[in-house]
N, C-alpha and C. Protein backbone atom coordinates (compact mmCIF):
# COMPACT_ATOMS: atom_id res chain seq x y z
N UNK A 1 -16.17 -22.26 0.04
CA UNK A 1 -15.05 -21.46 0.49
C UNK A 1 -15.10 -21.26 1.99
N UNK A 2 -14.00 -20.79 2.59
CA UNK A 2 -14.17 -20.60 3.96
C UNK A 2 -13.58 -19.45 4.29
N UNK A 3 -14.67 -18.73 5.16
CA UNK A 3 -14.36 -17.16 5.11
C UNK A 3 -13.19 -16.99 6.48
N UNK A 4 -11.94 -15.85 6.94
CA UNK A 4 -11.41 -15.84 7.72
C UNK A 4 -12.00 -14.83 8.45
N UNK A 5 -13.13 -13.80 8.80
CA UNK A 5 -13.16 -13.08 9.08
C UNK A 5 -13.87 -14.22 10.32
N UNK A 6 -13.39 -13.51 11.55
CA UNK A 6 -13.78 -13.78 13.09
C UNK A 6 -14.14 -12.62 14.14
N UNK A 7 -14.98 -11.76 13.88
CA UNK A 7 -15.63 -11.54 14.90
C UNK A 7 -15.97 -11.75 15.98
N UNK A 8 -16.12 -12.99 16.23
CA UNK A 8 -16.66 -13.32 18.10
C UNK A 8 -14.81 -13.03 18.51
N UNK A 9 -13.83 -13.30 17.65
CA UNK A 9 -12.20 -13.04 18.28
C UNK A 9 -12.24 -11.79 19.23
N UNK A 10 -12.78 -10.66 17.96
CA UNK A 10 -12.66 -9.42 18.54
C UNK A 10 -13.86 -9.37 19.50
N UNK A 11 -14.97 -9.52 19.60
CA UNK A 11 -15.69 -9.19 20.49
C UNK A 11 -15.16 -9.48 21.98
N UNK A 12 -14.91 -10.74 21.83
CA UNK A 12 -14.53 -11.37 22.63
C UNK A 12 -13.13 -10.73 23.84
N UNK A 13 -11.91 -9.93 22.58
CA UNK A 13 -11.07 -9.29 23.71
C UNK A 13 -12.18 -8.05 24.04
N UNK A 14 -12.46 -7.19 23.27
CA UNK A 14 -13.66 -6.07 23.48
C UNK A 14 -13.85 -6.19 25.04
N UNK A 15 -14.97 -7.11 24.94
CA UNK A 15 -15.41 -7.31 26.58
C UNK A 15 -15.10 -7.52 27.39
N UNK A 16 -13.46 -7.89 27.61
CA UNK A 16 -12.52 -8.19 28.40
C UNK A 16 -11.56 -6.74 29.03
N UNK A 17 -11.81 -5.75 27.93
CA UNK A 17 -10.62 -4.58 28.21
C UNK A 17 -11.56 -4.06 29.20
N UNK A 18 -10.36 -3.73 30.49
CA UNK A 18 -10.97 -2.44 30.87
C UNK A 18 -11.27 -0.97 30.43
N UNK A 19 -11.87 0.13 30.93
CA UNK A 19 -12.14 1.32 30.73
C UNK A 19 -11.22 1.55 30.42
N UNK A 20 -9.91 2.02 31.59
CA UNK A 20 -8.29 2.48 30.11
C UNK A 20 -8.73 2.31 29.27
N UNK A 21 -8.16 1.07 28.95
CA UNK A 21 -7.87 0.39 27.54
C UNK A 21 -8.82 1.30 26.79
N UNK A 22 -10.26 0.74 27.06
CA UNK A 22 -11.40 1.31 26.09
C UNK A 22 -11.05 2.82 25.49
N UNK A 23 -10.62 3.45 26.61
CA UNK A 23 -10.43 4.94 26.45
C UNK A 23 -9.36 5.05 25.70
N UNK A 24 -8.21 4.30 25.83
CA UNK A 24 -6.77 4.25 24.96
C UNK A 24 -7.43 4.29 23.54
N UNK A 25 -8.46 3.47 23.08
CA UNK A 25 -9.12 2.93 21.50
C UNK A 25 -9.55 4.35 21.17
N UNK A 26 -10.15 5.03 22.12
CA UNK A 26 -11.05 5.69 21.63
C UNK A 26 -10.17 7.10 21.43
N UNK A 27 -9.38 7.18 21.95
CA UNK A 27 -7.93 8.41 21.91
C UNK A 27 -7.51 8.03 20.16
N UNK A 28 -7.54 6.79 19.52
CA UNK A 28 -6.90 6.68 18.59
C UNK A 28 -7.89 6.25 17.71
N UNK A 29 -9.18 6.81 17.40
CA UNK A 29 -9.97 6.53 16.83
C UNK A 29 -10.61 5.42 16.41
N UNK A 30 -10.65 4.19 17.38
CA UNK A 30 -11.20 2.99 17.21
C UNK A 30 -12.35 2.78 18.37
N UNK A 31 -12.44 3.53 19.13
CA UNK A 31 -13.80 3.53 19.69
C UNK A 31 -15.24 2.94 19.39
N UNK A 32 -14.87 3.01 18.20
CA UNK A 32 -16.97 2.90 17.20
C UNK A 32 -16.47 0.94 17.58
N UNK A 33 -15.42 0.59 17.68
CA UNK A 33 -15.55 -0.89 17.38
C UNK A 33 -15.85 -1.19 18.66
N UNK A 34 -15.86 -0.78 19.85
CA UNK A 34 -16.33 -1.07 21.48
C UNK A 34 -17.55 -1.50 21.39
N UNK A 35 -18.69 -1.09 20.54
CA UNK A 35 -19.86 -0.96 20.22
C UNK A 35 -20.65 -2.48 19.39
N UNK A 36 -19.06 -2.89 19.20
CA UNK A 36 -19.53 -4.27 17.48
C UNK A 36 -20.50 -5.59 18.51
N UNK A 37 -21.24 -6.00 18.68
CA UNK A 37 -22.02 -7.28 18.99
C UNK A 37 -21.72 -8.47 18.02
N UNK A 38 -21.78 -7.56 17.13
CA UNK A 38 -21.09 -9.12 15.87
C UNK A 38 -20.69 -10.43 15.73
N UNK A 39 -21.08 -11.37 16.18
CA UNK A 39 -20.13 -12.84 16.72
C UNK A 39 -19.74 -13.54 15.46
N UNK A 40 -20.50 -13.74 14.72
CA UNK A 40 -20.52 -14.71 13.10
C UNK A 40 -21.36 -13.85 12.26
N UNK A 41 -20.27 -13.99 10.69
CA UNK A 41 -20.78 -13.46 9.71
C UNK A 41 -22.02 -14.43 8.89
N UNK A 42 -22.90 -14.81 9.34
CA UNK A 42 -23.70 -15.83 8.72
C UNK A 42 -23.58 -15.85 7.36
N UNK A 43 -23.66 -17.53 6.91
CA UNK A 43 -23.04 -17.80 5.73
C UNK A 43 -24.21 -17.19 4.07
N UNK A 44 -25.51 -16.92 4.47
CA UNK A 44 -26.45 -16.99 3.85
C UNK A 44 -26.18 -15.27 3.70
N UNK A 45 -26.24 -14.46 4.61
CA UNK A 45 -26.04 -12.72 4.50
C UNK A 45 -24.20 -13.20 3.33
N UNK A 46 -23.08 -13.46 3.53
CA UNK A 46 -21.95 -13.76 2.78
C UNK A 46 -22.50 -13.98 1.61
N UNK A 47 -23.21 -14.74 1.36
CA UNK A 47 -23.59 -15.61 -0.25
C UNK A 47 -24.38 -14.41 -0.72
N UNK A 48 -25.27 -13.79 -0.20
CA UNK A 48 -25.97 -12.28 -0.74
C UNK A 48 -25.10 -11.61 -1.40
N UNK A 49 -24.01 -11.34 -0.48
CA UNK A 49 -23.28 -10.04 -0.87
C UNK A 49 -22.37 -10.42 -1.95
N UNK A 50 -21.75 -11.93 -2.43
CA UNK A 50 -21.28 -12.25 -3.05
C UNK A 50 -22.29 -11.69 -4.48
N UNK A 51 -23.40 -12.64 -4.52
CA UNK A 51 -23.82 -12.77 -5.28
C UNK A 51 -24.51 -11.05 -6.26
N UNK A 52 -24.47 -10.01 -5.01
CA UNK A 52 -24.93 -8.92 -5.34
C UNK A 52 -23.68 -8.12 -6.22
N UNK A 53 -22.51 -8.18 -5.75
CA UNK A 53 -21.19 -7.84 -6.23
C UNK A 53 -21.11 -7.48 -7.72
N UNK A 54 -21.46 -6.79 -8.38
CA UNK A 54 -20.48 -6.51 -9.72
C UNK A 54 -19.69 -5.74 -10.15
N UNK A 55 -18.89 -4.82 -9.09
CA UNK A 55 -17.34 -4.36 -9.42
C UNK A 55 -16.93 -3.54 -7.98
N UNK A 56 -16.07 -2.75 -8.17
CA UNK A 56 -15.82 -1.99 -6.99
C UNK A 56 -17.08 -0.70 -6.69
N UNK A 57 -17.37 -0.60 -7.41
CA UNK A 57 -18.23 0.62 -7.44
C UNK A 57 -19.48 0.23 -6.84
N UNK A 58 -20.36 -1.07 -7.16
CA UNK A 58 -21.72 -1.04 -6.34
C UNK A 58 -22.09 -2.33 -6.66
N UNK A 59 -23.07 -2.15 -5.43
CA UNK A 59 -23.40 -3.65 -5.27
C UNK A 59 -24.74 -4.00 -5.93
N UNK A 60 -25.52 -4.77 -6.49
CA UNK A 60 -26.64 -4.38 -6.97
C UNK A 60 -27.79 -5.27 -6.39
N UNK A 61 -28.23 -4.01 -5.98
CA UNK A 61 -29.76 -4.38 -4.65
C UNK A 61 -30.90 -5.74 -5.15
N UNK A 62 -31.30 -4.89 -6.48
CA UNK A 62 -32.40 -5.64 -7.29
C UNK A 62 -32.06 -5.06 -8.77
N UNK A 63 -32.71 -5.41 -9.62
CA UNK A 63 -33.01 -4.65 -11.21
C UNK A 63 -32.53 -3.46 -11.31
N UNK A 64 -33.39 -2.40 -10.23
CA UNK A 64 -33.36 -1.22 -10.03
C UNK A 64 -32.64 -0.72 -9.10
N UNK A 65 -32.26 -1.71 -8.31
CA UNK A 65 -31.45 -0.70 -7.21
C UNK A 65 -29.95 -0.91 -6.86
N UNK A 66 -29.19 -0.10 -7.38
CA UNK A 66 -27.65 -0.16 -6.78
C UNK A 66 -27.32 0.73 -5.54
N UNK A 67 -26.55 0.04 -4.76
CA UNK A 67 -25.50 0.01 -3.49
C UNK A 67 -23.83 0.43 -3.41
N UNK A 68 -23.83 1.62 -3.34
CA UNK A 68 -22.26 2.28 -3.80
C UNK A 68 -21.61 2.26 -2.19
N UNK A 69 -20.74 0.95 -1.46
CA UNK A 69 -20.66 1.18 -0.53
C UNK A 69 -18.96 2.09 -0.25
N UNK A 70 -19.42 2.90 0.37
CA UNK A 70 -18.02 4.18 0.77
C UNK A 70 -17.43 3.70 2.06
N UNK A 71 -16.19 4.63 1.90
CA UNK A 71 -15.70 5.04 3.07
C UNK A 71 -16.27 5.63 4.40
N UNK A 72 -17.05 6.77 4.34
CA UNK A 72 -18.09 7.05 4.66
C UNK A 72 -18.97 6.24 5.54
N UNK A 73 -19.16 5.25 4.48
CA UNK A 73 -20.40 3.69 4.76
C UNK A 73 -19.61 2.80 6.14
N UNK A 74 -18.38 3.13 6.46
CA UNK A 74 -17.24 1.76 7.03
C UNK A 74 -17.22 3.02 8.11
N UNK A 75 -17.48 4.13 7.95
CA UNK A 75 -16.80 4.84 9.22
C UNK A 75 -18.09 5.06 9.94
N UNK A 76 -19.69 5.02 9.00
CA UNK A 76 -20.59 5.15 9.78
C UNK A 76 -20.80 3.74 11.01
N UNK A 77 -20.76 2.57 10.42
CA UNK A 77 -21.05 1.28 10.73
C UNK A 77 -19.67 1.24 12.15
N UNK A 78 -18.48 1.33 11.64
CA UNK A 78 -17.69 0.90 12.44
C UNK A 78 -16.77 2.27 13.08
N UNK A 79 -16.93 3.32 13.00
CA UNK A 79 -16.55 4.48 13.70
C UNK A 79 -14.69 4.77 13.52
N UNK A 80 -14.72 3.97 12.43
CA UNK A 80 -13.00 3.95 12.08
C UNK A 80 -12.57 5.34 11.48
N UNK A 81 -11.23 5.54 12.20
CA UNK A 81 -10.60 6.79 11.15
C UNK A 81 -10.92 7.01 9.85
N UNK A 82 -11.80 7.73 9.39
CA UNK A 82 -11.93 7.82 7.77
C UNK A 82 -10.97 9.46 7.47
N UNK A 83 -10.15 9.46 6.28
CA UNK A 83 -9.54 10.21 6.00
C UNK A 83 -8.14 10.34 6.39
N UNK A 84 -7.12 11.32 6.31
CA UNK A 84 -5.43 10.68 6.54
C UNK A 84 -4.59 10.21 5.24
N UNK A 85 -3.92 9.97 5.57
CA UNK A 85 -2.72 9.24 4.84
C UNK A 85 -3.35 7.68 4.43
N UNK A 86 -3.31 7.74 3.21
CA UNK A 86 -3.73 5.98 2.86
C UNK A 86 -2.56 5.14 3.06
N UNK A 87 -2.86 4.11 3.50
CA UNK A 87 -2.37 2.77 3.93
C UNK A 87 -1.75 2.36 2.84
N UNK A 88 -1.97 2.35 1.55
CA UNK A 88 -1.16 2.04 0.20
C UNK A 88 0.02 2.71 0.37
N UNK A 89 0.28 3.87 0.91
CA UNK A 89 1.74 4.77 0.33
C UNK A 89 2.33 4.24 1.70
N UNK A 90 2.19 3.26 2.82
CA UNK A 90 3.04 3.21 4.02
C UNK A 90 2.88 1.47 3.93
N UNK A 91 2.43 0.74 3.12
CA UNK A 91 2.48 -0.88 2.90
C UNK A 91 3.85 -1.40 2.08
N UNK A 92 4.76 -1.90 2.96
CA UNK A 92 5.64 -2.04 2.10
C UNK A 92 5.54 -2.72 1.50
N UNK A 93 6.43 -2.59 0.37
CA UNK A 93 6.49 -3.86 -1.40
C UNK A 93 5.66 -2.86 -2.52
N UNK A 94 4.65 -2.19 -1.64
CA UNK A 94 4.13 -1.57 -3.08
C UNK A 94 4.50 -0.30 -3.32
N UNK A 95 4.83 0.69 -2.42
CA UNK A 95 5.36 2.24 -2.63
C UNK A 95 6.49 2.70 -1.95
N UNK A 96 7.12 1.66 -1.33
CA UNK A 96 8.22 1.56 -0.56
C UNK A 96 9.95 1.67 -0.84
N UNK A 97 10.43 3.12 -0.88
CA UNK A 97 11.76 2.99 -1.88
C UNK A 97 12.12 1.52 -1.09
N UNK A 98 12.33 0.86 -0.25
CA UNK A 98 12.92 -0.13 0.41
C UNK A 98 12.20 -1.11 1.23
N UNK A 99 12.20 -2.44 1.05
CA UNK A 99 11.82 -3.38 1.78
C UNK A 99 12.55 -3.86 2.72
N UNK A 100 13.73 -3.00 2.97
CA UNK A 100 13.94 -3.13 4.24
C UNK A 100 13.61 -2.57 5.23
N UNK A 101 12.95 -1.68 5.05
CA UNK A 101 11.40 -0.96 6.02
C UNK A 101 10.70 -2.02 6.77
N UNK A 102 10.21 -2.33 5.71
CA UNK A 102 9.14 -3.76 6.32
C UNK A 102 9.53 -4.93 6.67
N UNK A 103 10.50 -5.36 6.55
CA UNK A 103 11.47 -6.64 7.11
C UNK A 103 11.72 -5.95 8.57
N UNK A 104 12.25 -4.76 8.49
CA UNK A 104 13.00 -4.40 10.40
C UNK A 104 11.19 -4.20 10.80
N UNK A 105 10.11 -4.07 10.16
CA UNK A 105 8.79 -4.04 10.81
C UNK A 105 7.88 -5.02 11.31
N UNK A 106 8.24 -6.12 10.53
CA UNK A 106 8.21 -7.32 10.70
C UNK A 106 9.06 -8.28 11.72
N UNK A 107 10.41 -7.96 11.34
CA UNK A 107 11.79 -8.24 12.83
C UNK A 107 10.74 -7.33 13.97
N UNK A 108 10.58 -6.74 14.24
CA UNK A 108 10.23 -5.99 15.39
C UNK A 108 8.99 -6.86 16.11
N UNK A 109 8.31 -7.03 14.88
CA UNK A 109 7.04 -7.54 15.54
C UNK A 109 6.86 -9.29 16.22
N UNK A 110 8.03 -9.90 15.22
CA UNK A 110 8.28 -11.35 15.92
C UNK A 110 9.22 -11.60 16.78
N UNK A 111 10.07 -10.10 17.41
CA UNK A 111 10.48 -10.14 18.46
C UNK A 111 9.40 -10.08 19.45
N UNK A 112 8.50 -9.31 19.51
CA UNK A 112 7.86 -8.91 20.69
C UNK A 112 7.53 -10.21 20.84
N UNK A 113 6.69 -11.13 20.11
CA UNK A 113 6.10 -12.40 20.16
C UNK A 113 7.04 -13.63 20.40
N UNK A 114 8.35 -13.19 19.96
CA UNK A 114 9.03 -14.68 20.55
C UNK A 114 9.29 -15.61 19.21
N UNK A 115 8.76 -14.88 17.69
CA UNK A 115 9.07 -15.96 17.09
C UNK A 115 9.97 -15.46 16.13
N UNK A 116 10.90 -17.00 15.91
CA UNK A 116 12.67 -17.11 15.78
C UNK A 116 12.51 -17.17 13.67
N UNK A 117 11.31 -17.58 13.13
CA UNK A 117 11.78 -18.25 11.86
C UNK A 117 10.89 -16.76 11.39
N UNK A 118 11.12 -16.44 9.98
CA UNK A 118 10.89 -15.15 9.70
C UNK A 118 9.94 -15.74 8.59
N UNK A 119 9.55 -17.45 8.66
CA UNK A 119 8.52 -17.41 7.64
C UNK A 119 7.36 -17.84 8.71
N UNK A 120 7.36 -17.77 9.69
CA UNK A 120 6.18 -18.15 10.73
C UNK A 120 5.25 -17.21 10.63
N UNK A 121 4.42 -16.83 10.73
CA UNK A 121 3.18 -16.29 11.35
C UNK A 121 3.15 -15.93 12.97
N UNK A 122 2.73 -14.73 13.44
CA UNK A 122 2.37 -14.47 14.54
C UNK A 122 0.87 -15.24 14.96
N UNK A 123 0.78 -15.66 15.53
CA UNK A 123 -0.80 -16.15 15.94
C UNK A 123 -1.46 -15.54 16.07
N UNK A 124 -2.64 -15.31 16.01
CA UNK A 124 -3.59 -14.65 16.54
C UNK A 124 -3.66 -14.79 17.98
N UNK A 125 -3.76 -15.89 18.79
CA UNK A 125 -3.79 -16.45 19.92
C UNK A 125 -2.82 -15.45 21.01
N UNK A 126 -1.87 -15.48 20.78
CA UNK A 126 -0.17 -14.88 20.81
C UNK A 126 -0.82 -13.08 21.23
N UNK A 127 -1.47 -12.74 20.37
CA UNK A 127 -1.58 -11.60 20.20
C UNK A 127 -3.10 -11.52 20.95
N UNK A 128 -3.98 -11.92 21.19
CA UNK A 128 -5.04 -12.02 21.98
C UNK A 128 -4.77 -11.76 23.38
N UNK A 129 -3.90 -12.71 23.84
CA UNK A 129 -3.19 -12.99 25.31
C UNK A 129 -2.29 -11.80 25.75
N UNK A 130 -2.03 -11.17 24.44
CA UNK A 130 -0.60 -9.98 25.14
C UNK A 130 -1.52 -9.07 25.03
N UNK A 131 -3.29 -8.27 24.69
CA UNK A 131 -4.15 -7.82 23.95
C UNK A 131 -4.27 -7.50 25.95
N UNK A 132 -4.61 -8.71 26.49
CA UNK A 132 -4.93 -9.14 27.55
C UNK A 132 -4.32 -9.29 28.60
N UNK A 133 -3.42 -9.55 28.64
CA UNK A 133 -2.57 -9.43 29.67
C UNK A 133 -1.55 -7.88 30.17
N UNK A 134 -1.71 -7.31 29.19
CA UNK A 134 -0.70 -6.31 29.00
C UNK A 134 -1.42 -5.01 29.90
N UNK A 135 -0.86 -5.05 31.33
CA UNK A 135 -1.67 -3.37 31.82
C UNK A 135 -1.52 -2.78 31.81
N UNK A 136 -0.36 -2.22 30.02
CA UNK A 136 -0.28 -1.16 29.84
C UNK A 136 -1.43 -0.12 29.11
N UNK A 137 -1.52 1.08 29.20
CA UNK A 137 -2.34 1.54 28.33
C UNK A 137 -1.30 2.96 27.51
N UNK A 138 -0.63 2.16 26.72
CA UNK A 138 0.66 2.55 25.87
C UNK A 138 0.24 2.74 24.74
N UNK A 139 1.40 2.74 23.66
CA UNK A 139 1.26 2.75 21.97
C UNK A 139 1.64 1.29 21.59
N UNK A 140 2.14 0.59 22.44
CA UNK A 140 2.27 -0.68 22.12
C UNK A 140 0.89 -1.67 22.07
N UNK A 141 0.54 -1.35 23.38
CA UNK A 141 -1.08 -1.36 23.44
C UNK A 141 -1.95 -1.59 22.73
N UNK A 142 -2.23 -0.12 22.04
CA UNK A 142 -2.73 0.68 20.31
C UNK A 142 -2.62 -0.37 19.50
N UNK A 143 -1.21 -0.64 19.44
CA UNK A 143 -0.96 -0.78 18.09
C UNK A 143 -1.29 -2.33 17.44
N UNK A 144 -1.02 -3.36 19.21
CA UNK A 144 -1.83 -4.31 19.14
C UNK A 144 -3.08 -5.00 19.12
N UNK A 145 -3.98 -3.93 19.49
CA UNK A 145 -5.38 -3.88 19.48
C UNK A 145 -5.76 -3.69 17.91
N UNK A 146 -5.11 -2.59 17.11
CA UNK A 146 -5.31 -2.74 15.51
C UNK A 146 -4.90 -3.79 14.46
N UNK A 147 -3.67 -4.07 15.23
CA UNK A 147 -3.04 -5.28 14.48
C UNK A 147 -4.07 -6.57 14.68
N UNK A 148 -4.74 -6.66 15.87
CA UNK A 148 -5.72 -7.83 15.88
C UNK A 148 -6.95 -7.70 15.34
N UNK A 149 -7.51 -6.39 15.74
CA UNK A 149 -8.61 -5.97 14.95
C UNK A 149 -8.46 -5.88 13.15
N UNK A 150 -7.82 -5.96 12.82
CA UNK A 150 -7.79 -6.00 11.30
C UNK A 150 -7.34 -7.28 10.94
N UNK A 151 -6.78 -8.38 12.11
CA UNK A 151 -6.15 -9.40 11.37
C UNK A 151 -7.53 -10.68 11.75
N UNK A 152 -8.51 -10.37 12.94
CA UNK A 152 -9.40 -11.33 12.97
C UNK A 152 -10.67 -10.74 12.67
N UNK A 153 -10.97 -9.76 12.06
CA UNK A 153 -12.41 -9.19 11.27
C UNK A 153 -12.32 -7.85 10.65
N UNK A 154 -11.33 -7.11 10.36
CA UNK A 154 -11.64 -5.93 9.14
C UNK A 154 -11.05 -5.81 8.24
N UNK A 155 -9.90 -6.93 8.32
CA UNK A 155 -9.18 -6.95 7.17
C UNK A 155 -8.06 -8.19 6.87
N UNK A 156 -8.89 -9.55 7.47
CA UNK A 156 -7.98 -10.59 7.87
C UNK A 156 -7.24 -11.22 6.47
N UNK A 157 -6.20 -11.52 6.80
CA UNK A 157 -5.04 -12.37 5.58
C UNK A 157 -4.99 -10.51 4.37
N UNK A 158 -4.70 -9.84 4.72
CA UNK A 158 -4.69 -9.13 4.31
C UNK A 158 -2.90 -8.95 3.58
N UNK A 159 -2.23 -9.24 4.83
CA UNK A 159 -0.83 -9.87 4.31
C UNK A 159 0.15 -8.45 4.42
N UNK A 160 -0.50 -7.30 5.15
CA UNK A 160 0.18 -5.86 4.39
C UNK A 160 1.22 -5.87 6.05
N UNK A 161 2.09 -4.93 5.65
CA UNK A 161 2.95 -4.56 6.70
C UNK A 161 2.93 -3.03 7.11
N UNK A 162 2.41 -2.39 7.60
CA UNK A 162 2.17 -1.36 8.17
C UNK A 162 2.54 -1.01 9.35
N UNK A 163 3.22 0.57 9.04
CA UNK A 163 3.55 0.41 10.62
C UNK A 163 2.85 1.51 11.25
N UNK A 164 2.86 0.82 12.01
CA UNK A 164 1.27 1.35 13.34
C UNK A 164 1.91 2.19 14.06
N UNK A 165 2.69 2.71 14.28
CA UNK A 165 2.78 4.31 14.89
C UNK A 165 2.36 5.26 14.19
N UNK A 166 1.30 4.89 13.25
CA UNK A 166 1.18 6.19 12.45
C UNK A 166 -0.51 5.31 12.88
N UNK A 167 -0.90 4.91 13.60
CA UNK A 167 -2.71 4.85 14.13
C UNK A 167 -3.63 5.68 13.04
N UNK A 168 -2.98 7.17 14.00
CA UNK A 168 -4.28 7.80 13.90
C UNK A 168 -4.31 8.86 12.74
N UNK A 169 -3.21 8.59 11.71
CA UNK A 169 -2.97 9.18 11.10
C UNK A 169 -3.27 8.62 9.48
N UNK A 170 -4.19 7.48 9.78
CA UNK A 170 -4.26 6.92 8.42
C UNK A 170 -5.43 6.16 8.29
N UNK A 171 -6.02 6.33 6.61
CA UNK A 171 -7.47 6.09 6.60
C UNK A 171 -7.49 4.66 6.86
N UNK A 172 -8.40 4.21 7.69
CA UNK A 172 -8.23 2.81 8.04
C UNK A 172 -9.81 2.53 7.12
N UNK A 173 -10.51 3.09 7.49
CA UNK A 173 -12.02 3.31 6.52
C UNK A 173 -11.53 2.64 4.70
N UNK A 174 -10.31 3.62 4.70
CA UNK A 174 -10.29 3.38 2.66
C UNK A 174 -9.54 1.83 2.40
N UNK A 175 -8.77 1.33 3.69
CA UNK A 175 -7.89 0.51 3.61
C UNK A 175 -9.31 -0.67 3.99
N UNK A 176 -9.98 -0.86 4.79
CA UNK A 176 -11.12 -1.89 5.01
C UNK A 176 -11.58 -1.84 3.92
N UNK A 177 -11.83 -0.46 3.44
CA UNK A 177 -12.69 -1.14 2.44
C UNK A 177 -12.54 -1.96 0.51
N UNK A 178 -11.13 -1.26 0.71
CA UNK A 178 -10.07 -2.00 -0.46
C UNK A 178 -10.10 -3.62 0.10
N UNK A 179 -9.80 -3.62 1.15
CA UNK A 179 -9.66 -4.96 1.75
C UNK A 179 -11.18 -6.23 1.53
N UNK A 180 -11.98 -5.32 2.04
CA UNK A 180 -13.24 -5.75 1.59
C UNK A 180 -13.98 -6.23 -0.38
N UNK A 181 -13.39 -5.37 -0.74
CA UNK A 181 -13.64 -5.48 -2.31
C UNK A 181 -12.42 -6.84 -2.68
N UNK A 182 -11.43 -6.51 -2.83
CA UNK A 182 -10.36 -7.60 -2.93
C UNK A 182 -11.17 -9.14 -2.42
N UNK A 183 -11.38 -9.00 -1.14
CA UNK A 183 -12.19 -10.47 -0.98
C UNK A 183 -13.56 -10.64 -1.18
N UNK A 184 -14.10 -9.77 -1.75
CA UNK A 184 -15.11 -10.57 -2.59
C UNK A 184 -14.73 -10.60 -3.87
N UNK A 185 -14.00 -9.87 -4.55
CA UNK A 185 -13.48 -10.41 -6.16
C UNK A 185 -12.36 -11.82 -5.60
N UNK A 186 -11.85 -12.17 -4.70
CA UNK A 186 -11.72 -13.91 -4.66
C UNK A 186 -12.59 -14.34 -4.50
N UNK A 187 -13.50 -14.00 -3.89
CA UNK A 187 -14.68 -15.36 -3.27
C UNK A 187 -15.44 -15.45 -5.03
N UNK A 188 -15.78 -14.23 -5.82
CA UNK A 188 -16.13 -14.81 -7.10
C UNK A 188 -15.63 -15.66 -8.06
N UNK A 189 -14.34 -15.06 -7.82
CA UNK A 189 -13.33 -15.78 -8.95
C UNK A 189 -13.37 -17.48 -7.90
N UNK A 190 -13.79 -17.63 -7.38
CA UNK A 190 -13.80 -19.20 -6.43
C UNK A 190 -12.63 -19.33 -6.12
N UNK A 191 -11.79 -19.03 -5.43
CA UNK A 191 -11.12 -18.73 -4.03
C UNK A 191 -11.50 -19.16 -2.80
N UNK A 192 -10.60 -20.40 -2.37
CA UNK A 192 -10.74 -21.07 -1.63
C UNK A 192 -11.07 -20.33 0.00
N UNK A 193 -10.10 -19.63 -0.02
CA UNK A 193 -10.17 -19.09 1.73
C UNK A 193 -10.89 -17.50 1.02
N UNK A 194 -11.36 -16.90 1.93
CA UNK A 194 -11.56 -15.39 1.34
C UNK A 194 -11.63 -14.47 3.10
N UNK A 195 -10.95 -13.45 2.55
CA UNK A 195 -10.77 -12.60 3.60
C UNK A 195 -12.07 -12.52 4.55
């Protein structure tokens, strides 16, 4: 299988932002990720955790020892908003009286980027460069720094539409880590790509 999660992506703008910026992250509770060294998820630590996996609830260490990883566990490691409004009740398609929420959220977002067909993909690339180039230290800013951070290592192909003016107001902790369970129940079920 081939995993999408990219780390050296994010490190990589990380070390590039100035102080603003840094300080903008850390105003909206993404600070703890300034901190990530992380470049590659090595494939041998992946095959562990696969193999340790037997449901949402815990991972199992040895014979004797189970691993109940929390919310908690994602906010110690990565310093993310834990607690808020869950990400399920603001993802449209699943609790959404209307999907036309997430279509004008989606229109919005392949305007900023320039792209015309509404079945394209934003790039990652696209969004790296405006990550980078942009000297604003805005909500537009924000909102692109999360949108990349979750789309190249905390929650990649995740597929959800969220709208990010609500940052700091929503557990990003419970949403990684749904995100996280989901791709290892593909990578078991043998699932070609896995989050």
């Amino acid at each position: 299988f081939t995993k999408r999660c990219r780390p050296s992506s994010l490190t990589a703008v990380i070390s590039a932002l100035s102080e603003e910026k840094k300080d903008a992250l850390r105003q909206i509770g993404f600070g703890g990720l300034l901190h990530l060294k992380l470049t590659s998820v090595p494939m041998t630590m992946f095959s562990q955790l696969l193999f340790a996996f037997r449901s949402e609830e815990y991972f199992e260490v040895s014979e004797t020892e189970k691993f109940r990883l929390t919310e908690d566990d994602l906010c110690d490691v990565f310093g993310l908003p834990n607690g808020g409004h869950d990400l399920e009740l603001l993802v449209t398609g699943l609790a959404s009286s209307s999907s036309s929420d997430g279509e004008s959220l989606k229109s919005l977002w392949r305007e900023r980027y320039k792209i015309i067909s509404s079945k394209d993909p934003i790039p990652l690339s696209a969004v790296k460069t405006k990550l980078l180039s942009n000297g604003l230290t805005d909500e537009e800013f924000k909102q692109t720094f999360v949108l990349f951070a979750m789309s190249s290592f905390l929650a990649p192909a995740s597929g959800a539409v969220v709208d990010l003016r609500l940052l700091s107001a929503l557990n990003w902790c419970k949403y990684v880590l749904e995100e996280l369970v989901i791709g290892v129940r593909e990578a078991v079920r043998g699932a070609k790509y896995v989050r």
